[in-house]
N, C-alpha and C. Protein backbone atom coordinates (compact mmCIF):
# COMPACT_ATOMS: atom_id res chain seq x y z
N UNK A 1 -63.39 26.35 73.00
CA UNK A 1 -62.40 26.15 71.98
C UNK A 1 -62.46 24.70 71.50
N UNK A 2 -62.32 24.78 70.35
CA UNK A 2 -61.92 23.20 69.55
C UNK A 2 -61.02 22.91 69.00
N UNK A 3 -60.23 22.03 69.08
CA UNK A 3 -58.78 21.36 68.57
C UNK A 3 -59.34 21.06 67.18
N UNK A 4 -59.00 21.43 66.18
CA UNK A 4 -58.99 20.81 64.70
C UNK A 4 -57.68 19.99 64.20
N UNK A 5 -57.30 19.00 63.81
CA UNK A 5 -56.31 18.97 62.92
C UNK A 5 -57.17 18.14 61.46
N UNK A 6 -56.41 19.00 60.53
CA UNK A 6 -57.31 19.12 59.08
C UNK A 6 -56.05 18.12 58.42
N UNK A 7 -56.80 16.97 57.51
CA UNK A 7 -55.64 16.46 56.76
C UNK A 7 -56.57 16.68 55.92
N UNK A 8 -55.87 16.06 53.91
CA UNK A 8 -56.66 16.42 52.76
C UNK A 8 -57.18 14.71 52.59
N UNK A 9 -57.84 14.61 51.70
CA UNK A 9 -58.23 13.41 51.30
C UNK A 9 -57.14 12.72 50.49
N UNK A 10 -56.93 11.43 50.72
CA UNK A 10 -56.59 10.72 49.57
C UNK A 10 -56.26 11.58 47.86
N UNK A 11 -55.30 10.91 47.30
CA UNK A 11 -55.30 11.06 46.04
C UNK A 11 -56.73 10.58 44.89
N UNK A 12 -57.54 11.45 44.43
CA UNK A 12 -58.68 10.96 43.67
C UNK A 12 -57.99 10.19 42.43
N UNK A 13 -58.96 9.76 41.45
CA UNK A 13 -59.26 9.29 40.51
C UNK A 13 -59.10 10.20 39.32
N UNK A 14 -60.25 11.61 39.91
CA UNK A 14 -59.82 12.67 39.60
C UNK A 14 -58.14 13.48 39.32
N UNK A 15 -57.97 13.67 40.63
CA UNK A 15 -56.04 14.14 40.93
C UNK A 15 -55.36 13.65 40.17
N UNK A 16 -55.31 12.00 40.04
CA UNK A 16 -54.54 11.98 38.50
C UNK A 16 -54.43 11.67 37.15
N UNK A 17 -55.76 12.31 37.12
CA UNK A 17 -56.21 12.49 35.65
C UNK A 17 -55.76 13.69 35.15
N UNK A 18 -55.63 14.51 36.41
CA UNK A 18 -55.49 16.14 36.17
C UNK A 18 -56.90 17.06 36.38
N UNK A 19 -57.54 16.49 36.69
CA UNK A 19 -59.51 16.97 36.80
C UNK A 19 -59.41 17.70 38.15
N UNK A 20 -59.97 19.23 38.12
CA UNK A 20 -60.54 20.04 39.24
C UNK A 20 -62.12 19.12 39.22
N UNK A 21 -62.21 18.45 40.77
CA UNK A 21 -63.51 17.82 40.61
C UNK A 21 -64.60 18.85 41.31
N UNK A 22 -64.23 19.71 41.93
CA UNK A 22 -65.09 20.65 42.48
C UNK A 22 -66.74 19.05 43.34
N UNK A 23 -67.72 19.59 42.85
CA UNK A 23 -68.89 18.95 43.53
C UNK A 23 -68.57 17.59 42.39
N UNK A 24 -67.87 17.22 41.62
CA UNK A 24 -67.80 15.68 41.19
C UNK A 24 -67.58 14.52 42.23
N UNK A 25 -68.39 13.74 42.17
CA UNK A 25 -67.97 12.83 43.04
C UNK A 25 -67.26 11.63 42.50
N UNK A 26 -65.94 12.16 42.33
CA UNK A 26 -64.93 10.97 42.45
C UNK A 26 -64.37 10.00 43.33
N UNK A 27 -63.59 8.67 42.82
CA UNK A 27 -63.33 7.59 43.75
C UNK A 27 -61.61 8.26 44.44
N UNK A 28 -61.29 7.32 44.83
CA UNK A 28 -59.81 7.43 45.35
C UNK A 28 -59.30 6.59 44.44
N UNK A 29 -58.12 6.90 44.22
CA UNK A 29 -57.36 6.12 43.55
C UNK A 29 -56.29 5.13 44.25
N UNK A 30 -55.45 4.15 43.49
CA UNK A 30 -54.89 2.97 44.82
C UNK A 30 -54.19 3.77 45.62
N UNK A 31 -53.60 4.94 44.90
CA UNK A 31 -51.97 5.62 45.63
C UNK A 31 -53.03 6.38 46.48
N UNK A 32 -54.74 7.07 46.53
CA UNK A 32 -55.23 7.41 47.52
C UNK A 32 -55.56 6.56 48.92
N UNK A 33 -56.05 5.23 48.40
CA UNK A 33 -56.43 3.99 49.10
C UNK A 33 -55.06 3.80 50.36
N UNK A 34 -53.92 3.84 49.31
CA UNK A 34 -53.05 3.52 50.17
C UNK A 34 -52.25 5.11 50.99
N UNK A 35 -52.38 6.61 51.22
CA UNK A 35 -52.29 7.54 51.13
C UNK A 35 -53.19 7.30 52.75
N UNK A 36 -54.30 6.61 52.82
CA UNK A 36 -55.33 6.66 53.69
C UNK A 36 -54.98 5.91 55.01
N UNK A 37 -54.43 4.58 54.12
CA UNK A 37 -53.85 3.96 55.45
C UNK A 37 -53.06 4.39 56.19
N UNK A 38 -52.25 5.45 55.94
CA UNK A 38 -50.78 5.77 55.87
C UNK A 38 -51.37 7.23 57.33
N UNK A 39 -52.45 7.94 56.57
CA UNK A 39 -52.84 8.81 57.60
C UNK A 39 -53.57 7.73 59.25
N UNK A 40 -54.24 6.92 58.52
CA UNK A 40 -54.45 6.13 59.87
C UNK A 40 -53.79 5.84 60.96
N UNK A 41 -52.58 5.31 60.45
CA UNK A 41 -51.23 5.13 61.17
C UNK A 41 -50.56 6.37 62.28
N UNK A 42 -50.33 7.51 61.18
CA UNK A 42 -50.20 8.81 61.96
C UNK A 42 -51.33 8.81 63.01
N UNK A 43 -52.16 8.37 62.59
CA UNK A 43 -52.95 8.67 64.24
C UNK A 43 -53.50 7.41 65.02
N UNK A 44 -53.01 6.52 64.79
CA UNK A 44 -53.30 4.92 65.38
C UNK A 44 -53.76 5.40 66.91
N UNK A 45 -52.70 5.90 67.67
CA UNK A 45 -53.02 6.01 69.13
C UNK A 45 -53.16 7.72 69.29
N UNK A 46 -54.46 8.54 68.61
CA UNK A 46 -54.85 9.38 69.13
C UNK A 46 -56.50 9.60 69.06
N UNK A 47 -56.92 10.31 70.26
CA UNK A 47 -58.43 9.74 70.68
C UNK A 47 -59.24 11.21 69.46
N UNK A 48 -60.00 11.27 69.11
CA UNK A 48 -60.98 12.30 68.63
C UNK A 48 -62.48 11.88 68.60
N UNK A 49 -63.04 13.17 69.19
CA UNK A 49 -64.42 13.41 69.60
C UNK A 49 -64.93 12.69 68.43
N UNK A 50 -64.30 13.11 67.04
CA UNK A 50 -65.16 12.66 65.82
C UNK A 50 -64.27 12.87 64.97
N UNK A 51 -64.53 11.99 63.80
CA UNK A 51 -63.66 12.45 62.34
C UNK A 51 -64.87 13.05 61.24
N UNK A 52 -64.73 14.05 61.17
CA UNK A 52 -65.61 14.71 59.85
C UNK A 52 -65.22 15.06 58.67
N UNK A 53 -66.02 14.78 57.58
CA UNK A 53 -65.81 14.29 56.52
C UNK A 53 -66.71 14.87 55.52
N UNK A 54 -66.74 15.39 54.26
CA UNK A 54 -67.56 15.48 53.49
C UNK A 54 -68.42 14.16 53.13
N UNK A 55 -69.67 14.59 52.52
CA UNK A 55 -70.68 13.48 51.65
C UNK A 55 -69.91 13.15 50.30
N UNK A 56 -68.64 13.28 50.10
CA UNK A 56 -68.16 13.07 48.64
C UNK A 56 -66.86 11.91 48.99
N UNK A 57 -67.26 10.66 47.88
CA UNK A 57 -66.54 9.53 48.35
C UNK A 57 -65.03 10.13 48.48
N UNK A 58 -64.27 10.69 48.13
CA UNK A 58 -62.76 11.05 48.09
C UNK A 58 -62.37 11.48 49.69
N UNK A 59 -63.32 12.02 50.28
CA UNK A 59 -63.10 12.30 51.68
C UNK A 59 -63.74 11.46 52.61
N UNK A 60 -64.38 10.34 52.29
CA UNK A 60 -65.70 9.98 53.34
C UNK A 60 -65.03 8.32 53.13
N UNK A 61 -64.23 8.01 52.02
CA UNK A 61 -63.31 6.88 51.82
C UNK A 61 -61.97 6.56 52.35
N UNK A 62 -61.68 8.15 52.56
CA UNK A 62 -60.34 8.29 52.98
C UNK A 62 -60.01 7.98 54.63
N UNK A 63 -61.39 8.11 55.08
CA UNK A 63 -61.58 8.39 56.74
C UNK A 63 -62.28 6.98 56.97
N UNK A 64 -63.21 6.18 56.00
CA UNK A 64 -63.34 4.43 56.05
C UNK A 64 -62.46 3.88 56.27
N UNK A 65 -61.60 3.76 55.27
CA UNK A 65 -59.74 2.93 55.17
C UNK A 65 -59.16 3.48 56.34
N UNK A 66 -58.93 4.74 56.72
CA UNK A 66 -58.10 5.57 57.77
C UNK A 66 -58.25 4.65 59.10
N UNK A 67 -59.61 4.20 59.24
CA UNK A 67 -59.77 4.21 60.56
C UNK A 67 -60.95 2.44 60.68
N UNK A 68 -60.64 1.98 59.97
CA UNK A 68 -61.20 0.66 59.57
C UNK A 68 -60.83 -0.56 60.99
N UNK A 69 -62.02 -0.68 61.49
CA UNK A 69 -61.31 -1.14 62.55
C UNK A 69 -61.37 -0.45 64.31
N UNK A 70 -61.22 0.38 64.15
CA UNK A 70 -61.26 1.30 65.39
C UNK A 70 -62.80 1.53 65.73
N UNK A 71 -63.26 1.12 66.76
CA UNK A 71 -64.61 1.20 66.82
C UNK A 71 -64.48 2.45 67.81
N UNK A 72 -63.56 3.01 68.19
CA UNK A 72 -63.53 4.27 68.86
C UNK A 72 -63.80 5.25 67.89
N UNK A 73 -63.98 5.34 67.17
CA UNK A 73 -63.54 6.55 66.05
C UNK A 73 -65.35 6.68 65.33
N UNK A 74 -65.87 7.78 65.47
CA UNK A 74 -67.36 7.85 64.75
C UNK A 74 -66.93 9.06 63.51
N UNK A 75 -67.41 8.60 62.63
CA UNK A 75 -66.99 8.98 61.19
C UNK A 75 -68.40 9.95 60.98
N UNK A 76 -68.36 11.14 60.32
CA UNK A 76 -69.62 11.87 60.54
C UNK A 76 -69.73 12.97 59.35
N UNK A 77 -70.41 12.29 58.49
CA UNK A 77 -70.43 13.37 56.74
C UNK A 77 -71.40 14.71 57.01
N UNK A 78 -70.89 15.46 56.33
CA UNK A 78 -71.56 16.25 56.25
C UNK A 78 -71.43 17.32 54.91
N UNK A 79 -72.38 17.72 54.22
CA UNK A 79 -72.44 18.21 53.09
C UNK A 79 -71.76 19.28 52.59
N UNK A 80 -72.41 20.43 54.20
CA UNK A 80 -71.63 21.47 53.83
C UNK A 80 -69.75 21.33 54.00
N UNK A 81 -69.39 20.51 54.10
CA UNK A 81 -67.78 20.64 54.17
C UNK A 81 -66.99 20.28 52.55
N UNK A 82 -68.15 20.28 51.83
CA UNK A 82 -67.68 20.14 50.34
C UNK A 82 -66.86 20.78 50.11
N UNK A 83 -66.16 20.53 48.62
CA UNK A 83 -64.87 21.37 47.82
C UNK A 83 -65.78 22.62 47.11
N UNK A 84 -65.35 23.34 47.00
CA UNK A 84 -66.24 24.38 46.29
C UNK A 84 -66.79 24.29 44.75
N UNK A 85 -68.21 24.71 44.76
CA UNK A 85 -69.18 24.46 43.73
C UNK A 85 -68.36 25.04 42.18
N UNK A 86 -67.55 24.14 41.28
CA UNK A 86 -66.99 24.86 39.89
C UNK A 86 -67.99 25.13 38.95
N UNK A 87 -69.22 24.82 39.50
CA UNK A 87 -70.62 24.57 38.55
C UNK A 87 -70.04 24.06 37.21
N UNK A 88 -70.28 24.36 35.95
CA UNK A 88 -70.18 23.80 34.88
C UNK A 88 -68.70 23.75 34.30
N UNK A 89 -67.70 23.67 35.37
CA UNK A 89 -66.04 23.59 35.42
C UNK A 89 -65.90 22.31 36.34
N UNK A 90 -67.19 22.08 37.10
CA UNK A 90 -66.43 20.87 38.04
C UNK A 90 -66.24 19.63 37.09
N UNK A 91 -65.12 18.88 36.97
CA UNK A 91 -64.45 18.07 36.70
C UNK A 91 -64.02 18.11 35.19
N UNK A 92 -63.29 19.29 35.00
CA UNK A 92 -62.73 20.03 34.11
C UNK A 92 -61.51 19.93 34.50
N UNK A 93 -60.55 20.12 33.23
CA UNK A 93 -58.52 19.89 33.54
C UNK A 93 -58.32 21.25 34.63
N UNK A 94 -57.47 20.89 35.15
CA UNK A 94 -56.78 22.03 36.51
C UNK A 94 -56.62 22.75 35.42
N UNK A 95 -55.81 22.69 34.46
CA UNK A 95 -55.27 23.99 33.44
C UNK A 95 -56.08 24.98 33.05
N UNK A 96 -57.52 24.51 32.78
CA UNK A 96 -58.62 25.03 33.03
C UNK A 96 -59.17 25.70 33.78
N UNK A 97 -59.51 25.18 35.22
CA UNK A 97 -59.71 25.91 36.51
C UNK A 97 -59.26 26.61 37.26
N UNK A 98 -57.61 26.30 37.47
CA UNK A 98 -56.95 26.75 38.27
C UNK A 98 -57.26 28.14 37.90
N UNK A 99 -56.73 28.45 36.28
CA UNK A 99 -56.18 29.86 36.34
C UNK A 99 -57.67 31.05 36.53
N UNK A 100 -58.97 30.43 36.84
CA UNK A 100 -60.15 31.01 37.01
C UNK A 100 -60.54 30.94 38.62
N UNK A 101 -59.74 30.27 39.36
CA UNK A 101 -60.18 30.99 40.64
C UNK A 101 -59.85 31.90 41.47
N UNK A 102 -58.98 32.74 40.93
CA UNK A 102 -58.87 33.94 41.58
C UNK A 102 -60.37 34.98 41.14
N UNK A 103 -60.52 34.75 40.04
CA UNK A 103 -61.72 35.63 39.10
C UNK A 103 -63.24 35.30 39.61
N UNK A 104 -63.05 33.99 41.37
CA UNK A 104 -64.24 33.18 41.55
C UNK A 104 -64.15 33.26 43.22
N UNK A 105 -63.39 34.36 43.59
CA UNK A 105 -63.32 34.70 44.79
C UNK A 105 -65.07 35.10 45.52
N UNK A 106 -65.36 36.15 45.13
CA UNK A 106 -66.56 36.87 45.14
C UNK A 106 -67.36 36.36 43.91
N UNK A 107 -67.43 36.28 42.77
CA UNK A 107 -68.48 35.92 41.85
C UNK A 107 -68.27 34.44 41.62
N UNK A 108 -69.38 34.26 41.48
CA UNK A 108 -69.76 32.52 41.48
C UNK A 108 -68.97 32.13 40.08
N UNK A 109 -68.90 30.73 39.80
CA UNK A 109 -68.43 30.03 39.13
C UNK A 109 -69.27 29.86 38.00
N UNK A 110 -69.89 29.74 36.93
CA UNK A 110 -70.76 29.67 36.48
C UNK A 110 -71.85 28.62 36.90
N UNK A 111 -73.05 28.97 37.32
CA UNK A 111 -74.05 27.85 37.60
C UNK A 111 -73.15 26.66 38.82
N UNK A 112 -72.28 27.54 39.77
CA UNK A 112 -71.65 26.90 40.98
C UNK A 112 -71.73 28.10 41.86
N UNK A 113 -70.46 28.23 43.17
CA UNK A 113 -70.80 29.01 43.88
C UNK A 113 -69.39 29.62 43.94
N UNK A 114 -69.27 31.23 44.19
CA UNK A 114 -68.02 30.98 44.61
C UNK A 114 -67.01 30.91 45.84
N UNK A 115 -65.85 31.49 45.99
CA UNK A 115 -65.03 31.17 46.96
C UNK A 115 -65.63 31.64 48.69
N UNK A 116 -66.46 32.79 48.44
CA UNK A 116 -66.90 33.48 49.32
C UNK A 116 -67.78 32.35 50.06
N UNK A 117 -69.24 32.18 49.03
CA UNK A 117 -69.98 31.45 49.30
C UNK A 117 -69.34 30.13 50.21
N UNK A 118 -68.71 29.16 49.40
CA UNK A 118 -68.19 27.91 50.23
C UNK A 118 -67.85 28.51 51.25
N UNK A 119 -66.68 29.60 51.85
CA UNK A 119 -66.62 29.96 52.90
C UNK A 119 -67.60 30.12 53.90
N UNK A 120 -68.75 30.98 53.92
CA UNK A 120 -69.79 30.88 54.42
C UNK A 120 -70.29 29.58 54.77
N UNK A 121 -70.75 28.50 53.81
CA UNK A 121 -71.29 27.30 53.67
C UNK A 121 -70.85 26.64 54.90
N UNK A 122 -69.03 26.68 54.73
CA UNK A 122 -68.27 25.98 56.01
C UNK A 122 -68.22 27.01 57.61
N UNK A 123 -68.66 27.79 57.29
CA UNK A 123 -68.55 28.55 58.81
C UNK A 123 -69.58 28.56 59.13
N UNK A 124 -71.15 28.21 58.34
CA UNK A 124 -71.89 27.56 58.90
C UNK A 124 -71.97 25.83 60.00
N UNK A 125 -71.26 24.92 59.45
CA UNK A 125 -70.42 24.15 60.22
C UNK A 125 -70.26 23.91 61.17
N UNK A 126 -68.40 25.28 60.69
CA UNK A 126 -67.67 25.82 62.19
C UNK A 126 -68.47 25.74 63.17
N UNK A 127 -69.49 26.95 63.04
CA UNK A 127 -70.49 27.89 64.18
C UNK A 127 -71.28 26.19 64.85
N UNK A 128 -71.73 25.27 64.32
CA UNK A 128 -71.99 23.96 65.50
C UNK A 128 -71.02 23.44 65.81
N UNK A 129 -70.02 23.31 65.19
CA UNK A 129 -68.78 22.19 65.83
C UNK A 129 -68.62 22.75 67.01
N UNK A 130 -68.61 24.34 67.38
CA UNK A 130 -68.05 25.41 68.10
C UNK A 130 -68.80 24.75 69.58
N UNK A 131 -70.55 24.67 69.21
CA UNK A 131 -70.88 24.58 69.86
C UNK A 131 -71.45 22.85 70.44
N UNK A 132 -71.15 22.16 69.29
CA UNK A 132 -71.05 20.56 70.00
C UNK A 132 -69.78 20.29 70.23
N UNK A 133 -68.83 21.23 69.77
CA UNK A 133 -67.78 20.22 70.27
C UNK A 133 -66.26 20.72 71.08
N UNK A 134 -67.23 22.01 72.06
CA UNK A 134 -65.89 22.55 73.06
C UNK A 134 -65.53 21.90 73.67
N UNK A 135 -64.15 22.41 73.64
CA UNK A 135 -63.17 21.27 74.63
C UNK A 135 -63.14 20.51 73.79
N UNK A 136 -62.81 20.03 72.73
CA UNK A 136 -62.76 18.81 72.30
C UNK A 136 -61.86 18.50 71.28
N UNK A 137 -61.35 17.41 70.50
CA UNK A 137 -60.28 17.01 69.40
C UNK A 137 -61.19 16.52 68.78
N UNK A 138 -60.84 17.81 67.21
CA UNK A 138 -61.81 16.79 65.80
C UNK A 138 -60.71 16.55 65.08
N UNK A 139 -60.72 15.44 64.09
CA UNK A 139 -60.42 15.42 62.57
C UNK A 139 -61.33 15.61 62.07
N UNK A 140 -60.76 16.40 60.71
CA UNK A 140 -61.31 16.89 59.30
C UNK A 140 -60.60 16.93 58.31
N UNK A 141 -61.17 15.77 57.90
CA UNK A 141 -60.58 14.93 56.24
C UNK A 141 -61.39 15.45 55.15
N UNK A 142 -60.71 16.44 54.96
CA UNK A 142 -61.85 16.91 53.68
C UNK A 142 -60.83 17.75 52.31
N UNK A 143 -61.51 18.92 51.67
CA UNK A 143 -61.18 19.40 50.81
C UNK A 143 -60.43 20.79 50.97
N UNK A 144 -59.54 21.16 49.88
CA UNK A 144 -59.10 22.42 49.70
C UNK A 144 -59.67 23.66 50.37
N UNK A 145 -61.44 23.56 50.02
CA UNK A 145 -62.02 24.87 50.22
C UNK A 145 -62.11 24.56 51.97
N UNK A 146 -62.05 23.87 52.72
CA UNK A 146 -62.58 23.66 54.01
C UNK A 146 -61.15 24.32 54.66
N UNK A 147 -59.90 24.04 54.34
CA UNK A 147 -58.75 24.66 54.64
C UNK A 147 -58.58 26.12 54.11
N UNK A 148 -58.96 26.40 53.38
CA UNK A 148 -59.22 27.44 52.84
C UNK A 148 -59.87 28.62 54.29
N UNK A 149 -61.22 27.83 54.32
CA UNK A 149 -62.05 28.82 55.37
C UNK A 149 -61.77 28.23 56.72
N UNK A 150 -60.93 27.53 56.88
CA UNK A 150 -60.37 27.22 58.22
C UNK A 150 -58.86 28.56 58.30
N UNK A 151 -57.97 28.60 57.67
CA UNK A 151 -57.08 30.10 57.29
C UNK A 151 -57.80 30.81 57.45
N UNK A 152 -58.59 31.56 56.76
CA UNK A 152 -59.84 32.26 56.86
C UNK A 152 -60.33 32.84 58.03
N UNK A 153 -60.86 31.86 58.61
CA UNK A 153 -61.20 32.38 60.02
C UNK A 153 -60.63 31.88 60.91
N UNK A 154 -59.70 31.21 61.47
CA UNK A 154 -58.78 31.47 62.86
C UNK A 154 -57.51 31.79 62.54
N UNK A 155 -56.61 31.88 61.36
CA UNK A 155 -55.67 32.79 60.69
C UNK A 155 -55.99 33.98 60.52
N UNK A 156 -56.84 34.63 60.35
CA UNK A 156 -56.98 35.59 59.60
C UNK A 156 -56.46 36.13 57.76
N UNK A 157 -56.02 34.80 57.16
CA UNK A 157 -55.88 34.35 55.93
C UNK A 157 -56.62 35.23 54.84
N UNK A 158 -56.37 35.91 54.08
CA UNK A 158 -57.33 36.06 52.48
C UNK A 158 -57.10 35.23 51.58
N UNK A 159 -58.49 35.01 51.18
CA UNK A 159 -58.70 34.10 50.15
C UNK A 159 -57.50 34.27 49.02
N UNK A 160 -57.71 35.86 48.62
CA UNK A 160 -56.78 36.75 47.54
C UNK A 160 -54.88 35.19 48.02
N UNK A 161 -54.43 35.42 49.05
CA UNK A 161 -53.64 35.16 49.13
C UNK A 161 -53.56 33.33 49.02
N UNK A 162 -54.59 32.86 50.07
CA UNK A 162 -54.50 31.50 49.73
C UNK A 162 -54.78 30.72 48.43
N UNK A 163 -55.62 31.40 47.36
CA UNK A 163 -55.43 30.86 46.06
C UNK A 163 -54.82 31.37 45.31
N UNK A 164 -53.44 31.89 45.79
CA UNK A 164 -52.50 32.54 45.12
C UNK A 164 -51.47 31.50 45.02
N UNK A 165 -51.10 31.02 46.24
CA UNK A 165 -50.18 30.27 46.87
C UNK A 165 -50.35 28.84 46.33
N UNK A 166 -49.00 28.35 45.51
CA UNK A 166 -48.54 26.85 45.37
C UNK A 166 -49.39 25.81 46.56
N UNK A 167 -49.82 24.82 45.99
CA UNK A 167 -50.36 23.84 46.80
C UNK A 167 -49.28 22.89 47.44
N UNK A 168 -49.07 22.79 48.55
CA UNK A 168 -47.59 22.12 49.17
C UNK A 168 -48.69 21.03 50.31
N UNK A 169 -48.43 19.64 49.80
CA UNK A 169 -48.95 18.74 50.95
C UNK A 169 -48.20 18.61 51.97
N UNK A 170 -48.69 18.62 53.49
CA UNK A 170 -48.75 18.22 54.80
C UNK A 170 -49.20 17.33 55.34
N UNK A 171 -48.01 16.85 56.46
CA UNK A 171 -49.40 15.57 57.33
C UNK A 171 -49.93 16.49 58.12
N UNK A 172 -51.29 17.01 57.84
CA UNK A 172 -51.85 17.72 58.72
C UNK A 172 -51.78 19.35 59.06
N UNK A 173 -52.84 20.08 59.26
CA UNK A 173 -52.41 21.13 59.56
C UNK A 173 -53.46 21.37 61.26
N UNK A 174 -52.86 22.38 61.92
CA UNK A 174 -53.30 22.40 63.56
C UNK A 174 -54.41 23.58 63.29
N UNK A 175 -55.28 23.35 64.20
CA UNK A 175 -56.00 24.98 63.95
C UNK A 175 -56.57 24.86 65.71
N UNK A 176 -56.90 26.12 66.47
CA UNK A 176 -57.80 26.46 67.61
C UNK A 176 -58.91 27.11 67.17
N UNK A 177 -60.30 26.68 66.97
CA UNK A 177 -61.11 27.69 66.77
C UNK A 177 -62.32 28.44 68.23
N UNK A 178 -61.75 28.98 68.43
CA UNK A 178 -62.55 29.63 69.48
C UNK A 178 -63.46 30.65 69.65
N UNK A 179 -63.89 31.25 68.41
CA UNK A 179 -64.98 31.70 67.50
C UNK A 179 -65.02 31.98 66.32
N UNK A 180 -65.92 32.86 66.24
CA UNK A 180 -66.34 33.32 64.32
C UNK A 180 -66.20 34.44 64.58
């Protein structure tokens, strides 16, 4: 079994412009910059195996600032934990996107991937964390879709339902994953 606790990234550059950045690689913005420190704090005195992070600065910045300083803490990107592929929608207005991802559950996004796919992508992942990192406490500072397929598979969550549902921020959400 592995201890997850999942926070989101920082506020982008993107976020308040109003932009679904999907695979855009946007910056953080100050209220993210400072959003980051703020998660650091929440965890000043707690130990983790690793903090993992997407290859996209909004998550991989958020977990720099977070933990700046702490030479205990190994910061560790990885691709597949991206936001899901909007293909020729990524960094398009939410007003835009939003109301097309229910319609992007199963069929791809145009020239992106869809909801299914990223799922897969990240339970590819899962399936090593599972196995580098039993017994163990991760953070995962990442995106929507990674919480998404974290519900998914140790909730038993549908997609149908989680991109149904109002986006409500948390410090953090808990997960046990103890298989696929």
């Amino acid at each position: 079994m592995v201890k997850i606790i999942f926070e989101t990234h920082g506020t982008s550059l993107d976020n308040e412009s109003g932009l679904s950045s999907g695979h855009h690689d946007t910056d953080l913005s100050k209220l993210g910059e400072g959003q980051a420190r703020s998660l650091g704090l929440r965890y000043s005195n707690t130990k983790f195996s690793a903090v993992l992070v997407s290859d996209l600065k909004r998550a991989y910045r958020t977990a720099e600032i977070a933990f700046a300083g702490r030479n205990d803490i190994r910061i560790i990107k990885d691709p597949r934990l991206r936001e899901c592929n909007y293909g020729d929608l990524n960094h398009h207005p939410d007003i835009e996107v939003a109301p097309k991802k229910l319609e992007h559950i199963s069929v791809p996004f145009p020239r992106g991937e869809s909801y299914e796919q990223s799922n897969e992508r990240i339970k590819g992942f899962l399936e090593e964390l599972l196995r580098n990192y039993e017994d163990r406490s991760v953070l995962i500072i990442d995106h929507q879709a990674v919480r998404y397929a974290l519900e998914c598979i140790v909730n038993k969550r549908t997609l149908q339902d989680l991109i149904s549902e109002s986006w409500k921020w948390q410090p953090g959400w808990f997960y046990e994953l103890n298989e696929l």
